[in-house]
Protein backbone atom coordinates (compact mmCIF):
# COMPACT_ATOMS: atom_id res chain seq x y z
CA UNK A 1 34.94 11.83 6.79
CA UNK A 2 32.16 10.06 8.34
CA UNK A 3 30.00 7.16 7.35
CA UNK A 4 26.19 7.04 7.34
CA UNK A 5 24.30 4.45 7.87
CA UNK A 6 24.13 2.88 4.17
CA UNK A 7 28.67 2.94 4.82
CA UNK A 8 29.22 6.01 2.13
CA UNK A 9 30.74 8.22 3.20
CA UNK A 10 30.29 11.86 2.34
CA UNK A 11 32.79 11.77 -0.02
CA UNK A 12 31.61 8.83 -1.68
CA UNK A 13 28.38 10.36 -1.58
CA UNK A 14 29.18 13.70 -3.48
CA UNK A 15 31.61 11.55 -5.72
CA UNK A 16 28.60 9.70 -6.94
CA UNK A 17 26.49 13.41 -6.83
CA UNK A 18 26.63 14.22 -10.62
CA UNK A 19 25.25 11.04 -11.52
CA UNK A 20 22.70 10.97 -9.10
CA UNK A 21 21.56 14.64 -9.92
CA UNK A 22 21.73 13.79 -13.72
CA UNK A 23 19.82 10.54 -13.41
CA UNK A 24 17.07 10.86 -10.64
CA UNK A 25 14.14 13.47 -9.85
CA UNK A 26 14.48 13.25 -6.55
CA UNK A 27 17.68 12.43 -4.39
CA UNK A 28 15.77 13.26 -1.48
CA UNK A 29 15.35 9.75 -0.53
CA UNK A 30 18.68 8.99 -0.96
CA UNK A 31 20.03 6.81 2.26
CA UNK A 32 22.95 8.78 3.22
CA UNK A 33 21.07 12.34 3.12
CA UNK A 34 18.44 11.03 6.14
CA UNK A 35 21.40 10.50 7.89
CA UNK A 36 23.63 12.95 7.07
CA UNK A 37 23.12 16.84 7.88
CA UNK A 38 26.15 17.93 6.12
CA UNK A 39 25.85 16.46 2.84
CA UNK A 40 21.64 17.67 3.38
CA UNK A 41 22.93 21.16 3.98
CA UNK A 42 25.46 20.74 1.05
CA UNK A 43 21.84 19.61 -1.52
CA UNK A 44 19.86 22.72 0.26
CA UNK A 45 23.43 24.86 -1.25
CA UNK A 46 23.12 23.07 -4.45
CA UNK A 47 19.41 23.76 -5.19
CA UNK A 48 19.54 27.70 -3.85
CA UNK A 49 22.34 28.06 -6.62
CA UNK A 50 20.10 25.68 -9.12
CA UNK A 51 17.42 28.14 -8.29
CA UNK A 52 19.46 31.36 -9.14
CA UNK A 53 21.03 30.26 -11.90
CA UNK A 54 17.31 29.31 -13.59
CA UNK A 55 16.48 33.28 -12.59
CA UNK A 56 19.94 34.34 -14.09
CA UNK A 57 19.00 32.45 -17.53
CA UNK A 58 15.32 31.77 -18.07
CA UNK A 59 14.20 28.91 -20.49
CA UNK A 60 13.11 30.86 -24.15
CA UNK A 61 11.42 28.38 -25.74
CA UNK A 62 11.80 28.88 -29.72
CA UNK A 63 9.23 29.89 -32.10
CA UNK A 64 6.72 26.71 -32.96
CA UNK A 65 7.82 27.07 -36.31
CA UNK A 66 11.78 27.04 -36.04
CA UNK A 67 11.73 23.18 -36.75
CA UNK A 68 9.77 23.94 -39.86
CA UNK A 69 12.24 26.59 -41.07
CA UNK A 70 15.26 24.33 -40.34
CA UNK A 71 13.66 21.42 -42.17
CA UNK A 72 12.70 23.79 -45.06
CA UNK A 73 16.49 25.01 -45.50
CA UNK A 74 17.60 21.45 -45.13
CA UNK A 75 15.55 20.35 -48.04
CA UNK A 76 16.51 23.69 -50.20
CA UNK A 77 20.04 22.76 -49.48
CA UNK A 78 19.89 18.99 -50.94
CA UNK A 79 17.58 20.11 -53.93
CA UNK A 80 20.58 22.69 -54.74
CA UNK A 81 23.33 20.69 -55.99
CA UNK A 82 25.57 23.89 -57.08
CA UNK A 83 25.61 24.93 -53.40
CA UNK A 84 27.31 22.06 -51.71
């Protein structure tokens, strides 16, 4: 394993991935990636499969008035002691 020029190394880089992907917009600025083609290449891997997957299982946003429905059976339920 190498090191870059911030001293991770590529496998304390990808160790530290999930957070950074789950945390941050952008990792693109991220130190060790200017430095570090493989671990760039491995991000360009990551988003093509990111970027398939989305086309795999597009976002269906619910009806506007699911909450309403889910409230309304919430408050049927507590007003209806016999059902608990």
């Amino acid at each position: 394993m190498r090191r870059s020029t911030n001293n991770l190394t590529c496998a304390e880089f990808q160790a530290q991935l999930p957070d950074l992907i789950g945390y941050s917009k952008s990792i693109s600025d991220h130190p060790h990636l200017r430095s570090c083609n493989l671990c760039r290449a491995l991000m360009a891997d990551l988003d093509a499969i990111a970027q398939a997957a989305r086309q795999l299982f597009p976002v269906v946003e619910p009806p506007e008035a699911l909450w309403e429905h889910i409230e309304s059976a919430i408050v049927k339920e507590e007003a209806s002691p016999g059902l608990r």
